[in-house]
C-alpha atoms as a PDB file:
ATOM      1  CA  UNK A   1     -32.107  67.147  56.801  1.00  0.00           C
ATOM      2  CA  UNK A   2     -30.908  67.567  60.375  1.00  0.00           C
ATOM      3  CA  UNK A   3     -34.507  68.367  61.561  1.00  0.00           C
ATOM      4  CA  UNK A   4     -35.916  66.164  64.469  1.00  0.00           C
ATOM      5  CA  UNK A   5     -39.247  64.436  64.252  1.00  0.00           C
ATOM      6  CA  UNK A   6     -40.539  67.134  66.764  1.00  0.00           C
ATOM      7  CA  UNK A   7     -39.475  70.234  64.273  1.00  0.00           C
ATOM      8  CA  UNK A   8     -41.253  68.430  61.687  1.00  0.00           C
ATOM      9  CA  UNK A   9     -44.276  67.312  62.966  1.00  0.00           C
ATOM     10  CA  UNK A  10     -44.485  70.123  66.292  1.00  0.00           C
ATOM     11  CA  UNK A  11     -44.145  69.594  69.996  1.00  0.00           C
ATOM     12  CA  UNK A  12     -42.871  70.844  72.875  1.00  0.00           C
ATOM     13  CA  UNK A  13     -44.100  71.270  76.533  1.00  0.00           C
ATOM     14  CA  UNK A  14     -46.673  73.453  75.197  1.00  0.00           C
ATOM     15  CA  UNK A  15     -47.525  71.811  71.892  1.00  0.00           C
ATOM     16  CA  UNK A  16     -46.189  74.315  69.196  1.00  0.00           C
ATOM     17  CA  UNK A  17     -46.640  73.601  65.135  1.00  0.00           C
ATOM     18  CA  UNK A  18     -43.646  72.024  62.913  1.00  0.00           C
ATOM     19  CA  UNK A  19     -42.717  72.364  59.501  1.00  0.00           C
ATOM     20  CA  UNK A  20     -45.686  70.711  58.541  1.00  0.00           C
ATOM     21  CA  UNK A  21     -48.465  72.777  60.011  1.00  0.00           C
ATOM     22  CA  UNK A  22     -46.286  76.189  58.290  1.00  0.00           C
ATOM     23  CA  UNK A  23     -46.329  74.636  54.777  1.00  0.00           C
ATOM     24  CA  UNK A  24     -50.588  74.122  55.712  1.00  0.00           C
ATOM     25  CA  UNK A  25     -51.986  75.355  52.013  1.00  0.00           C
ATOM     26  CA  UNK A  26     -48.706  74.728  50.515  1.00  0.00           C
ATOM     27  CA  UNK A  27     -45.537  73.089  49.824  1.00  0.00           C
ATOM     28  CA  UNK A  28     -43.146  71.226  51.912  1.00  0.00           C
ATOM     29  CA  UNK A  29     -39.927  70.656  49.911  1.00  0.00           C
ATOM     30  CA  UNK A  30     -37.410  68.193  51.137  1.00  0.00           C
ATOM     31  CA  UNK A  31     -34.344  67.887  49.375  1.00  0.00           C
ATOM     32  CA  UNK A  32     -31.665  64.899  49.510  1.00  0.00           C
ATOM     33  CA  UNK A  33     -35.025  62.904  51.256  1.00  0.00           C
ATOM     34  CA  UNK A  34     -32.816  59.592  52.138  1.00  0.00           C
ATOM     35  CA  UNK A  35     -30.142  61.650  54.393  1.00  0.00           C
ATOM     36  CA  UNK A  36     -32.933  62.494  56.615  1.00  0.00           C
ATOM     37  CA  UNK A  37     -33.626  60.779  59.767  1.00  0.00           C
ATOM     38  CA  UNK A  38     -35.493  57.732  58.867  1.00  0.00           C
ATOM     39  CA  UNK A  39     -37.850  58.521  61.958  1.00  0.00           C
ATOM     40  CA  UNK A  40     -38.498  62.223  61.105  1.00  0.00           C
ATOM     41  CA  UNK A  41     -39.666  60.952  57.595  1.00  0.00           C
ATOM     42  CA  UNK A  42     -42.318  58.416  59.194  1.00  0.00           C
ATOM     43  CA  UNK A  43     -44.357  60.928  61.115  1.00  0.00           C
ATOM     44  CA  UNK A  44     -45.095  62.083  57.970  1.00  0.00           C
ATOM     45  CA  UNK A  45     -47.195  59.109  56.976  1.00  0.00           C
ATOM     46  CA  UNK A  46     -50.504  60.182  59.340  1.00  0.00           C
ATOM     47  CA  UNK A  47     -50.746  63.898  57.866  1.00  0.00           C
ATOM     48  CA  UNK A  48     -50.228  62.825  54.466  1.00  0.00           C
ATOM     49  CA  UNK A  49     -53.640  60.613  55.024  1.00  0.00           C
ATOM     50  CA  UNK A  50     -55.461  62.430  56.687  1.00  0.00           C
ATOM     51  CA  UNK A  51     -54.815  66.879  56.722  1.00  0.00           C
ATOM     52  CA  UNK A  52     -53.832  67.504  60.259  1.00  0.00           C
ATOM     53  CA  UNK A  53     -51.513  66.230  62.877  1.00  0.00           C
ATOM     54  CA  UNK A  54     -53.199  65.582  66.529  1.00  0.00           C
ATOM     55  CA  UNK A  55     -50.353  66.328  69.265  1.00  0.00           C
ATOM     56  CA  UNK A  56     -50.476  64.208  72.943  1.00  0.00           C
ATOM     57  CA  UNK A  57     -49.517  64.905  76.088  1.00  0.00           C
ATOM     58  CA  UNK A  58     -50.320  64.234  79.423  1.00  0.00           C
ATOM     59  CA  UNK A  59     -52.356  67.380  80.200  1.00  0.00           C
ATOM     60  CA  UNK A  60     -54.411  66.891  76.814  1.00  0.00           C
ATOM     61  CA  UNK A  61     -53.861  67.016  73.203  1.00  0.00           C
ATOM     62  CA  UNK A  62     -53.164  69.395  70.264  1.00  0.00           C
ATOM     63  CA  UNK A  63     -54.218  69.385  66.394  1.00  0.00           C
ATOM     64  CA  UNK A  64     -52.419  71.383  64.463  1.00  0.00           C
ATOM     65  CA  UNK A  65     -53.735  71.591  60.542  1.00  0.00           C
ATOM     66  CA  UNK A  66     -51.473  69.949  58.039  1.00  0.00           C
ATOM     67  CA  UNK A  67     -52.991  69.985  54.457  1.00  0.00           C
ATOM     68  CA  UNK A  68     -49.836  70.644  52.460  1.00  0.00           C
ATOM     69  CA  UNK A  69     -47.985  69.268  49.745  1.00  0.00           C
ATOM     70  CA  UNK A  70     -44.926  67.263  49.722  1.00  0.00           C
ATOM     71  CA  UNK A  71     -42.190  67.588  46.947  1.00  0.00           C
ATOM     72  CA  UNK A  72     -39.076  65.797  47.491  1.00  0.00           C
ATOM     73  CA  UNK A  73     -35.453  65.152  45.625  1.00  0.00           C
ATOM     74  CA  UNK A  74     -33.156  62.513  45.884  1.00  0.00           C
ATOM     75  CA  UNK A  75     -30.273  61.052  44.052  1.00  0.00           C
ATOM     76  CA  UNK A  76     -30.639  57.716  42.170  1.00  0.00           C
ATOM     77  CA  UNK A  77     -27.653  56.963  44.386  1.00  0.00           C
ATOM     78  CA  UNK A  78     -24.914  57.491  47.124  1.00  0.00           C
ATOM     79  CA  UNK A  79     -22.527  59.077  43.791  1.00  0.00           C
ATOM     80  CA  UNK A  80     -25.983  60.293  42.094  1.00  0.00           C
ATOM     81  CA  UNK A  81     -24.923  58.738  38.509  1.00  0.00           C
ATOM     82  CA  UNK A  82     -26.680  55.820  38.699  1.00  0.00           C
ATOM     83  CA  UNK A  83     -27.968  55.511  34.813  1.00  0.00           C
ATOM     84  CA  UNK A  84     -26.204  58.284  33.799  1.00  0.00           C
ATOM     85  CA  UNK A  85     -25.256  57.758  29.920  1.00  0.00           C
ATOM     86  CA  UNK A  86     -22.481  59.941  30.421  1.00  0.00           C
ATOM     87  CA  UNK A  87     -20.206  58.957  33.827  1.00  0.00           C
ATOM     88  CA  UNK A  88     -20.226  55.839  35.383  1.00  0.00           C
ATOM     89  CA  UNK A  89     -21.613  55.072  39.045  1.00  0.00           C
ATOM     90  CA  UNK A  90     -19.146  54.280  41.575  1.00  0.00           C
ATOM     91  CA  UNK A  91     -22.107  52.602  43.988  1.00  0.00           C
ATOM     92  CA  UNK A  92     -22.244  48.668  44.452  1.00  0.00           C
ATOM     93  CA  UNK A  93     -25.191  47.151  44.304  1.00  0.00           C
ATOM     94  CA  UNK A  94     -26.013  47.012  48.368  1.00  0.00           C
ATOM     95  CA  UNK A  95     -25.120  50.818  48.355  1.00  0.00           C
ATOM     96  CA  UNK A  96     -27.734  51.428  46.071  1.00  0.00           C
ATOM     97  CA  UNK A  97     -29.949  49.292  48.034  1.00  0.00           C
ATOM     98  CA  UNK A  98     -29.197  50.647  51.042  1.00  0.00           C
ATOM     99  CA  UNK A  99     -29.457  54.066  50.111  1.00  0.00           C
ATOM    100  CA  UNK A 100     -33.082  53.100  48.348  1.00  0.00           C
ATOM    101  CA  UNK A 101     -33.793  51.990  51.292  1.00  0.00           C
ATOM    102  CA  UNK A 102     -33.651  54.818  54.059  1.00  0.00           C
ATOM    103  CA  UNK A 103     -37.125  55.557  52.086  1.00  0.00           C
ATOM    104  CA  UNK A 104     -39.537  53.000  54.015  1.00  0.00           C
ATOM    105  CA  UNK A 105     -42.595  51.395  51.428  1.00  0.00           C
ATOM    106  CA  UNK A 106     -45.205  52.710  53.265  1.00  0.00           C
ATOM    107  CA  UNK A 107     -44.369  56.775  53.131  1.00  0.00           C
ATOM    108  CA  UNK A 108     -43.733  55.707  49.179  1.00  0.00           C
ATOM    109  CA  UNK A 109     -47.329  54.612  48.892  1.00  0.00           C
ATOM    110  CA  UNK A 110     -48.671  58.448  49.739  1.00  0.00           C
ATOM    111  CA  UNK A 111     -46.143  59.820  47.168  1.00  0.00           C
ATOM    112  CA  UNK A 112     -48.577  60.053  44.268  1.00  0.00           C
ATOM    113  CA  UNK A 113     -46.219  60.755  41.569  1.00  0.00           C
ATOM    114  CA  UNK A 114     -42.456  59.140  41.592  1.00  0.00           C
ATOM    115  CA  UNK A 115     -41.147  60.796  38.295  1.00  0.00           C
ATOM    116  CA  UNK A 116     -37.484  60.093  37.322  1.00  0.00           C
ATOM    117  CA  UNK A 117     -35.389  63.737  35.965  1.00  0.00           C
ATOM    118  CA  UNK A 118     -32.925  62.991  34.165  1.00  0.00           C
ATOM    119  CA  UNK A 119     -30.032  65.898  33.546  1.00  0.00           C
ATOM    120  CA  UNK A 120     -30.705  68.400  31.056  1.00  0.00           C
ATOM    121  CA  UNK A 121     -28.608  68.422  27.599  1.00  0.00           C
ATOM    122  CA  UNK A 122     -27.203  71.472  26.850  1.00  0.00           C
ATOM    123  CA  UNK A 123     -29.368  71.963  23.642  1.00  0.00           C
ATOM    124  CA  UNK A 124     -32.018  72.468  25.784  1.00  0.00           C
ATOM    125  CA  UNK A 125     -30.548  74.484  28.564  1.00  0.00           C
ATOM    126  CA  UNK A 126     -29.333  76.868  25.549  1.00  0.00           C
ATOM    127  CA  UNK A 127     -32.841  76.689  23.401  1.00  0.00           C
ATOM    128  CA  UNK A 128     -34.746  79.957  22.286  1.00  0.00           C
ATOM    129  CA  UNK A 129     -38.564  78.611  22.303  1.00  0.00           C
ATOM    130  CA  UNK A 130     -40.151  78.627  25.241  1.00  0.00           C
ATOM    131  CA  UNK A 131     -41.969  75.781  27.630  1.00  0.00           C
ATOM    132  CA  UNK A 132     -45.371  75.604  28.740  1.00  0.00           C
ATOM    133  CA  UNK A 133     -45.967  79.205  30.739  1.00  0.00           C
ATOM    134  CA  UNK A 134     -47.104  78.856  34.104  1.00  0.00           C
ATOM    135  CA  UNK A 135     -50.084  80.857  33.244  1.00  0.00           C
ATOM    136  CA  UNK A 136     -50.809  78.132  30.903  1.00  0.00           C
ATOM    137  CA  UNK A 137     -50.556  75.387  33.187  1.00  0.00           C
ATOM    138  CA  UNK A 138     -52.442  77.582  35.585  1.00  0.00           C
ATOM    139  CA  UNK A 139     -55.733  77.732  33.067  1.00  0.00           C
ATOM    140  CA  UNK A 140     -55.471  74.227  33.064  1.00  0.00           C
ATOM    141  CA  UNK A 141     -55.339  73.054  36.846  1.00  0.00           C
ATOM    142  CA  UNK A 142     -58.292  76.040  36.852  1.00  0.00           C
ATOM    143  CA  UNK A 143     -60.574  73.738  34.515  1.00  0.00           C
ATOM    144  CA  UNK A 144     -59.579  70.403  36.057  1.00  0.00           C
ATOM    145  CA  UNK A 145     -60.862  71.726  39.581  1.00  0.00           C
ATOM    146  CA  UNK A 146     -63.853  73.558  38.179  1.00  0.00           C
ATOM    147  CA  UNK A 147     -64.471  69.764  36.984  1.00  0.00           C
ATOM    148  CA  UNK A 148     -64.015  68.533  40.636  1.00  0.00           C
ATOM    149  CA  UNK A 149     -65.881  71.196  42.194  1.00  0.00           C
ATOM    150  CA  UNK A 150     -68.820  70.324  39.904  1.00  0.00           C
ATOM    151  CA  UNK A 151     -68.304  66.535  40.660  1.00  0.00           C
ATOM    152  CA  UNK A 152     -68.065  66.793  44.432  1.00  0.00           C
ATOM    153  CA  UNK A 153     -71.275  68.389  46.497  1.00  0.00           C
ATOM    154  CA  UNK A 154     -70.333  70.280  49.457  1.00  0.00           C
ATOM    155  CA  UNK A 155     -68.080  73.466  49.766  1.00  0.00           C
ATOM    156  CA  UNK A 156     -66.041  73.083  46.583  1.00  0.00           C
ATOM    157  CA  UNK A 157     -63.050  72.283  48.360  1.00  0.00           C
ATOM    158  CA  UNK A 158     -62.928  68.583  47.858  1.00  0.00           C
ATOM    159  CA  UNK A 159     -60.522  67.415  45.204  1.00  0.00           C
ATOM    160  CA  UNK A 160     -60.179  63.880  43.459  1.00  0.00           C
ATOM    161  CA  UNK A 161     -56.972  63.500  46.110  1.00  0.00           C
ATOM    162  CA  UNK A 162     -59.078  63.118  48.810  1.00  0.00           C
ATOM    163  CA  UNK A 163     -61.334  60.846  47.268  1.00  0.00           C
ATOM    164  CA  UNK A 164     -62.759  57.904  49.975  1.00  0.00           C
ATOM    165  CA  UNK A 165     -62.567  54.417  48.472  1.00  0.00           C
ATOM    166  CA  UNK A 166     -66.557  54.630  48.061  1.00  0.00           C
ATOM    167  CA  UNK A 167     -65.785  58.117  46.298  1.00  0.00           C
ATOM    168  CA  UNK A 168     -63.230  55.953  43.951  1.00  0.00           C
ATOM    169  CA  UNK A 169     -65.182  53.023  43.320  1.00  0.00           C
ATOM    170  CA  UNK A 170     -68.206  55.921  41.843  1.00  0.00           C
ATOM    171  CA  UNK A 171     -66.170  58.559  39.706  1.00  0.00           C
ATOM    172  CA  UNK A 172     -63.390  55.959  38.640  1.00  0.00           C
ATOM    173  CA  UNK A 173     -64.911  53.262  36.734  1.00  0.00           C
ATOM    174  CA  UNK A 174     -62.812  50.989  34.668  1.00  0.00           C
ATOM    175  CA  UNK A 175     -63.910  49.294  31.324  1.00  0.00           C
ATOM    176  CA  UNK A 176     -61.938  45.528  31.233  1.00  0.00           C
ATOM    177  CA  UNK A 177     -58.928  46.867  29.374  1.00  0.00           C
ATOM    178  CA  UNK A 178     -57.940  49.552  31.500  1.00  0.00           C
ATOM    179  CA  UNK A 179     -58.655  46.512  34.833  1.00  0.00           C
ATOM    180  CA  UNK A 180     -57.033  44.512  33.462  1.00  0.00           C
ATOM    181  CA  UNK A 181     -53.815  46.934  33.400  1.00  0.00           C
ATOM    182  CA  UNK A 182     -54.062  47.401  36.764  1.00  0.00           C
ATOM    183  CA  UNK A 183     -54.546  44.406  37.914  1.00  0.00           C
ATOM    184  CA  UNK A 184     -51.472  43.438  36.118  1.00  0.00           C
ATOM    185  CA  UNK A 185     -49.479  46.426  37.483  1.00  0.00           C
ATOM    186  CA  UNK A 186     -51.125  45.472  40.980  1.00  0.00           C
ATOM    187  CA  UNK A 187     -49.372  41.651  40.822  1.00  0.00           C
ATOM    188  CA  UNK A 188     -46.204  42.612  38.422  1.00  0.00           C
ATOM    189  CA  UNK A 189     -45.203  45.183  41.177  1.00  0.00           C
ATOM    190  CA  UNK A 190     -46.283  43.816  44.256  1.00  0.00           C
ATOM    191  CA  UNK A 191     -48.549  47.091  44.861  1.00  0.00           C
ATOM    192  CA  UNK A 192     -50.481  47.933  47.950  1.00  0.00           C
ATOM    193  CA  UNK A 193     -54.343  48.643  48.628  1.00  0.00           C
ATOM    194  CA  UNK A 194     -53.015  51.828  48.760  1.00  0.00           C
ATOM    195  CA  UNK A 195     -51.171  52.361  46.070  1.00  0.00           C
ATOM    196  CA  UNK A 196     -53.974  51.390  44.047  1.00  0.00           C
ATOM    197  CA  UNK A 197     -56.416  53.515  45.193  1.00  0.00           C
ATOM    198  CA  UNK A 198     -53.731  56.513  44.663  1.00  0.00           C
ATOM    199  CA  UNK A 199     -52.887  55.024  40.801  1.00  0.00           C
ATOM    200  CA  UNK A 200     -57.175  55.463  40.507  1.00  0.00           C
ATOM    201  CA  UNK A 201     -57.283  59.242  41.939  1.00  0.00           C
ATOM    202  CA  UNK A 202     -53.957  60.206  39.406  1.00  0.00           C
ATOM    203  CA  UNK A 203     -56.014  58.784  36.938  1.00  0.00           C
ATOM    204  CA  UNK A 204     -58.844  60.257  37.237  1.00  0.00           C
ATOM    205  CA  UNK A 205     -56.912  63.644  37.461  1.00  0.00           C
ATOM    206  CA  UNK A 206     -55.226  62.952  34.219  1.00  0.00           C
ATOM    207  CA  UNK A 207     -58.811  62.206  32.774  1.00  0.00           C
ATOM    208  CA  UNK A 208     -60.143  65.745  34.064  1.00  0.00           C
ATOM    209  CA  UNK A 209     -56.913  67.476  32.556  1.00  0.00           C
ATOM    210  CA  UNK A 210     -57.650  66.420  29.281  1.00  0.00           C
ATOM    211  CA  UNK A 211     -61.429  67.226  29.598  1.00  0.00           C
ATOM    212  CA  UNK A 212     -62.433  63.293  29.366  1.00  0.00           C
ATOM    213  CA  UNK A 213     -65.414  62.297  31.404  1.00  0.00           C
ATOM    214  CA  UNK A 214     -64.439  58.169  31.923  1.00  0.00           C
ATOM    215  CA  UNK A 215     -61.389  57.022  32.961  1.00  0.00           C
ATOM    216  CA  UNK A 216     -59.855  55.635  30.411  1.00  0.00           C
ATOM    217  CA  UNK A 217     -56.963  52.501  29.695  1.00  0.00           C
ATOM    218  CA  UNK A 218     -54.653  55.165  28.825  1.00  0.00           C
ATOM    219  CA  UNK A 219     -55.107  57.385  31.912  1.00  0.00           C
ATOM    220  CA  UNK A 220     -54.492  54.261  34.152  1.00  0.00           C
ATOM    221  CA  UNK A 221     -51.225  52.966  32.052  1.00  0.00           C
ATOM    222  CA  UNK A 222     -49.929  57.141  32.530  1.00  0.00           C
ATOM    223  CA  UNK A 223     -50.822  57.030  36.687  1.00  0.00           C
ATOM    224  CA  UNK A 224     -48.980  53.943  36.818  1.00  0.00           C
ATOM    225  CA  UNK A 225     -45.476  55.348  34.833  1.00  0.00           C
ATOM    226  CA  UNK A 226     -45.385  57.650  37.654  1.00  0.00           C
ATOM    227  CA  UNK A 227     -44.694  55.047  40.044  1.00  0.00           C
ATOM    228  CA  UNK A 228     -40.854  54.807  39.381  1.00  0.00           C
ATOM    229  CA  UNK A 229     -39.610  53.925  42.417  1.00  0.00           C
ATOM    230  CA  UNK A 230     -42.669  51.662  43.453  1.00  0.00           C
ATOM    231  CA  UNK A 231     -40.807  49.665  40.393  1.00  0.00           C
ATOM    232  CA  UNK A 232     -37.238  50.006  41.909  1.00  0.00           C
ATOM    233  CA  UNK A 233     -37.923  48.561  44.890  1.00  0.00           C
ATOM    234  CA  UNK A 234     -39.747  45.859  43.064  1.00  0.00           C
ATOM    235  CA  UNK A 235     -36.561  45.164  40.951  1.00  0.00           C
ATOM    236  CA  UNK A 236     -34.670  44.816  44.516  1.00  0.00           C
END
């Protein structure tokens, strides 16, 4: 979390790639996201959007691809126990908030899934059976892409995550029910333009996962649970 915005996002007097560009086709994983720089988290927001990340200098300019995926962890808190059934949080209130805060609203809004983990009992950490195999989960992301491939003309490599807002309004049609949830999510929460086209594209991913052709209330209510934090800073 000491990086500099230039490690992540590349530079140099002759423009060189940054984290960023090396996790192209894969996963960047930042762990303890608030404790880094609040600067080298915002250069993030352009390559999230749009794939690459377009260098300048005064003898010209660089683009470096930057198609990855971002994973990040964080603590609920400065302590980390925050809702913890078990031991008590030491933070105050503005603690919390500040802390929250080194995570700006706009680089939340291209986080597609916020999903709160709480810790694991020891019944489970000790249990026999088995989860979901990974070349289970595997067949499935297989089938949902087929499904997007067949949706989307072109080379087969564009997926519902990419979708345009023209692209949205077409493959993500809403019957009133499953509107009117998001429209009620949209003004509950405060939610951006963006964030509501990204609730749409989650939805219509959960959709393809379970092999269902319309996007349904259920799918919405789902892509909308996965906006914890969206609802933290709300609650702020």
């Amino acid at each position: 979390h000491t990086i500099s915005d230039a490690g992540m996002v590349g530079g140099g007097t002759i423009p060189h790639p940054g984290e960023i560009s090396m996790a192209h086709n894969g996963v960047l994983f930042l762990d303890e996201l608030p404790e880094f720089n609040r600067k080298s988290l915002e250069v993030l927001r352009q390559p999230l959007e749009e794939g690459i990340v377009t260098i300048s200098r005064a003898v010209g300019s660089t683009t470096f691809p930057a198609n990855f995926v971002l994973v990040a962890a964080m603590n609920p808190c400065p302590c980390g126990y925050l809702g913890d059934a078990r031991r008590p949080c030491k933070c105050g209130p503005m603690q919390v908030e500040k802390y929250l805060g080194r995570v700006s609203g706009p680089l939340l809004d291209r986080i597609d899934l916020h999903v709160e983990v709480p810790a694991v009992p020891f019944t489970e950490l000790t249990a026999k059976a088995d989860g979901t195999s990974s070349a289970t989960m595997r067949e499935q992301v297989q089938k949902a892409r087929a499904v997007q491939r067949g949706r989307f003309p072109g080379d087969g490599k564009m997926l519902n995550g990419r979708m345009t807002g023209r692209l949205i309004r077409k493959h993500c049609p809403l019957d009133a029910e499953a509107e009117g949830l998001l429209k009620s999510a949209m003004e509950d929460l405060g939610l951006s333009a963006r964030a509501h086209d990204r609730i749409l594209r989650v939805a219509r991913t959960i959709a393809d996962l379970g092999g269902v052709e319309r996007v349904g209330a259920g799918h919405v209510a789902e892509a909308i649970g996965y906006r914890t934090l969206d609802r933290k800073l709300w609650m702020r």
